[in-house]
N, C-alpha and C. Protein backbone atom coordinates (compact mmCIF):
# COMPACT_ATOMS: atom_id res chain seq x y z
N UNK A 1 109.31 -219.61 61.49
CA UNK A 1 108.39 -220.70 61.75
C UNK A 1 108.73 -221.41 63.06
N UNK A 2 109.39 -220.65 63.96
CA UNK A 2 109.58 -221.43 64.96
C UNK A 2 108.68 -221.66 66.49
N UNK A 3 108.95 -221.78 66.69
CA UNK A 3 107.78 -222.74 67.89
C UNK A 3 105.74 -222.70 67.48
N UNK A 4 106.28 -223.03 66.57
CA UNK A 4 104.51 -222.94 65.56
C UNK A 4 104.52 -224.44 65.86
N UNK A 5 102.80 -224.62 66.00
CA UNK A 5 102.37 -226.13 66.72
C UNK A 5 100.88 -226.21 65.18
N UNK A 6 101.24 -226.97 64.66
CA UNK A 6 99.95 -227.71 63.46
C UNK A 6 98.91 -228.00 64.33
N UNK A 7 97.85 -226.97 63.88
CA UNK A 7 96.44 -226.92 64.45
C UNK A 7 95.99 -228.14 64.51
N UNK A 8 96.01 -229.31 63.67
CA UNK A 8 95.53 -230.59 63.28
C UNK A 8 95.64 -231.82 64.05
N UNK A 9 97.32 -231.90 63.88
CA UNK A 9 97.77 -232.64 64.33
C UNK A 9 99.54 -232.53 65.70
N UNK A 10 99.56 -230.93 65.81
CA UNK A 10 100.33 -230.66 67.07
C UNK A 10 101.96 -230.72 66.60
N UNK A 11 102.05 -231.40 65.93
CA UNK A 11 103.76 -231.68 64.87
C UNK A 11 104.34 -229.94 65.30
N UNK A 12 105.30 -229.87 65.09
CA UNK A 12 106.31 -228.52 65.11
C UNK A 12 107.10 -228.37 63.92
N UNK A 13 107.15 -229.34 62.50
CA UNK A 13 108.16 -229.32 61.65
C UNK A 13 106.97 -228.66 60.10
N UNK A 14 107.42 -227.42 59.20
CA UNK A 14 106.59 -227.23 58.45
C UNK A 14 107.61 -227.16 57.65
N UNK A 15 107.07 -227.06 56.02
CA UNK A 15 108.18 -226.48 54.57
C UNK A 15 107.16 -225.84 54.46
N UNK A 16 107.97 -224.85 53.10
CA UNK A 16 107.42 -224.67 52.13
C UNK A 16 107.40 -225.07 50.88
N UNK A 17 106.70 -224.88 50.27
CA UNK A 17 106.62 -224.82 48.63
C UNK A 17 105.36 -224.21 48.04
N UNK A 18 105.90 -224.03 46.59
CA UNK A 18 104.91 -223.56 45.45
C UNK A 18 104.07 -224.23 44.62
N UNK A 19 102.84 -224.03 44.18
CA UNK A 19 102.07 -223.99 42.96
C UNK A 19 103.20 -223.56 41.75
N UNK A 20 102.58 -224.58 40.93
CA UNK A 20 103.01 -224.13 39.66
C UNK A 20 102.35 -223.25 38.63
N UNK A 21 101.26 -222.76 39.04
CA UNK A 21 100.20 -221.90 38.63
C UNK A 21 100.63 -220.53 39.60
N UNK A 22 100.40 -219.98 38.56
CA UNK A 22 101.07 -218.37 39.53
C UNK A 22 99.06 -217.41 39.53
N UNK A 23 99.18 -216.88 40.19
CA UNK A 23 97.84 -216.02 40.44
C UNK A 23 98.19 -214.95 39.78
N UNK A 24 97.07 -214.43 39.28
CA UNK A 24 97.20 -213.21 37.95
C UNK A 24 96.04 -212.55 38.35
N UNK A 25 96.64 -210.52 38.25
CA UNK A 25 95.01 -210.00 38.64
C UNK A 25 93.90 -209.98 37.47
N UNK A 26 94.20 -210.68 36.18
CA UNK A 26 93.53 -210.96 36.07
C UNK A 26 92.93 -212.02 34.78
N UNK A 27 92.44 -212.76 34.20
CA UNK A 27 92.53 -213.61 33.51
C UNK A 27 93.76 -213.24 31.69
N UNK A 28 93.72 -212.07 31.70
CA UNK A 28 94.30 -211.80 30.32
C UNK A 28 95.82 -211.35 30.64
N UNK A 29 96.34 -211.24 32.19
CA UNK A 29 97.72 -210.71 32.33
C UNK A 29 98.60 -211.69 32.14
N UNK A 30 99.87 -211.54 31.73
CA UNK A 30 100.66 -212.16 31.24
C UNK A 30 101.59 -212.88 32.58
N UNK A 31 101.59 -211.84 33.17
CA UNK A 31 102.63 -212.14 34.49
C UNK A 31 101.67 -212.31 35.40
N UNK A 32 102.21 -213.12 36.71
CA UNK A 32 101.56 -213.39 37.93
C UNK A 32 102.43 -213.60 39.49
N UNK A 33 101.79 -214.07 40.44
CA UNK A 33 102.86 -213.76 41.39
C UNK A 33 102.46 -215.37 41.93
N UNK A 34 103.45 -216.17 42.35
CA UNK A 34 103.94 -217.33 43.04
C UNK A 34 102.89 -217.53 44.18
N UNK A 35 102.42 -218.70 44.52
CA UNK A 35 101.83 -218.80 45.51
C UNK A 35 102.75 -219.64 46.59
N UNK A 36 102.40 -219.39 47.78
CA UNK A 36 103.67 -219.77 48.74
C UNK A 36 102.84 -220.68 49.87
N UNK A 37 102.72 -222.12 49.78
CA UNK A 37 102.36 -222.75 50.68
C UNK A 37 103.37 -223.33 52.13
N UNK A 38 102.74 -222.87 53.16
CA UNK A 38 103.50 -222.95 54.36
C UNK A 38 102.85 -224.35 54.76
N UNK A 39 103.08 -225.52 55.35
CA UNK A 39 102.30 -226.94 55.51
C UNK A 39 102.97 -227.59 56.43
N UNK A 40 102.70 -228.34 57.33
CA UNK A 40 102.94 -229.18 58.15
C UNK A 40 103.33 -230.10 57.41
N UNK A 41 104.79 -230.79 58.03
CA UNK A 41 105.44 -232.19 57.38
C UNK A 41 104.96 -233.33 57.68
N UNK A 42 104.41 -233.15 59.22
CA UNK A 42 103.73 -234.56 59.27
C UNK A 42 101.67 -234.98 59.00
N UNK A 43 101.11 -234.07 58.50
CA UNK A 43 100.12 -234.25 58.15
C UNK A 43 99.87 -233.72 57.12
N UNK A 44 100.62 -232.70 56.69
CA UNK A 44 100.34 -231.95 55.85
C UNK A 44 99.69 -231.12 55.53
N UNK A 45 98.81 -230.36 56.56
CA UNK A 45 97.37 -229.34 56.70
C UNK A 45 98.82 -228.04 56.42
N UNK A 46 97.92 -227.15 55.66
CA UNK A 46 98.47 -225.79 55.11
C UNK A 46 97.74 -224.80 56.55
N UNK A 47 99.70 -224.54 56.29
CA UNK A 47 99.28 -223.07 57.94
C UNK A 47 99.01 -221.53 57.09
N UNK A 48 99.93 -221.60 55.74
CA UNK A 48 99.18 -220.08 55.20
C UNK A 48 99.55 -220.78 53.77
N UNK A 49 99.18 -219.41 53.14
CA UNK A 49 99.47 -219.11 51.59
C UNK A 49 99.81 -217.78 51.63
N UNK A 50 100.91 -217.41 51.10
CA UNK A 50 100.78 -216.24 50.53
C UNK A 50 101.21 -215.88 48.86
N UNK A 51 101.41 -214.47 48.77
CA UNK A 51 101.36 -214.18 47.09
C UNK A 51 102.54 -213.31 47.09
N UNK A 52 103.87 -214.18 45.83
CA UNK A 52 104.98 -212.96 45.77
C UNK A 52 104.99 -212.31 44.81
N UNK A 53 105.22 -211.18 44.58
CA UNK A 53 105.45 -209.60 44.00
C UNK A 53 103.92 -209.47 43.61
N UNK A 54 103.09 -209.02 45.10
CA UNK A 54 102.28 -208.73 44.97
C UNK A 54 102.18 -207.14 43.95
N UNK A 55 103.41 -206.33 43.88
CA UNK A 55 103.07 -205.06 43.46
C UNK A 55 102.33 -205.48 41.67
N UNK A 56 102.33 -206.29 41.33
CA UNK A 56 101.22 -206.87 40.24
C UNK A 56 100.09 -206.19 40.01
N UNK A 57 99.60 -206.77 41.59
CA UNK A 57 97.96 -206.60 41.85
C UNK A 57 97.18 -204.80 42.24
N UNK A 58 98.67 -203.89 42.42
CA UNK A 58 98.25 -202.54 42.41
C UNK A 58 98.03 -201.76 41.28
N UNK A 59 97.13 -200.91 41.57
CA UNK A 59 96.85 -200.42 39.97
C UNK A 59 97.46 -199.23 40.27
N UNK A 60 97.36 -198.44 39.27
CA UNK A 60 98.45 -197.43 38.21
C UNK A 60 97.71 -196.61 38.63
């Protein structure tokens, strides 16, 4: 994350964190994968999301 500039508001400092709701492929699966919010500290506008152990979402 380094020399990344917040589209919004120009800041250089981001975290992360998670949802506590995990994404599932599909309403009846048991397991799901983490959502990963990347965000600016000083405004807080989200630079991504992504999804962990996507291998979930591949089918067989």
């Amino acid at each position: 994350m380094d020399n990344k500039k917040c589209l919004k508001c120009g800041a250089s400092e981001f975290a992360e964190g998670t949802d506590f709701i995990p994404i599932k492929p599909n309403k009846m699966a048991l397991s799901g994968g983490n959502k990963i919010y990347t965000f600016c500290l000083e405004c807080g506008e989200v630079d991504s999301i992504r999804v962990e152990n996507t291998a979930i979402f591949r089918k067989k």
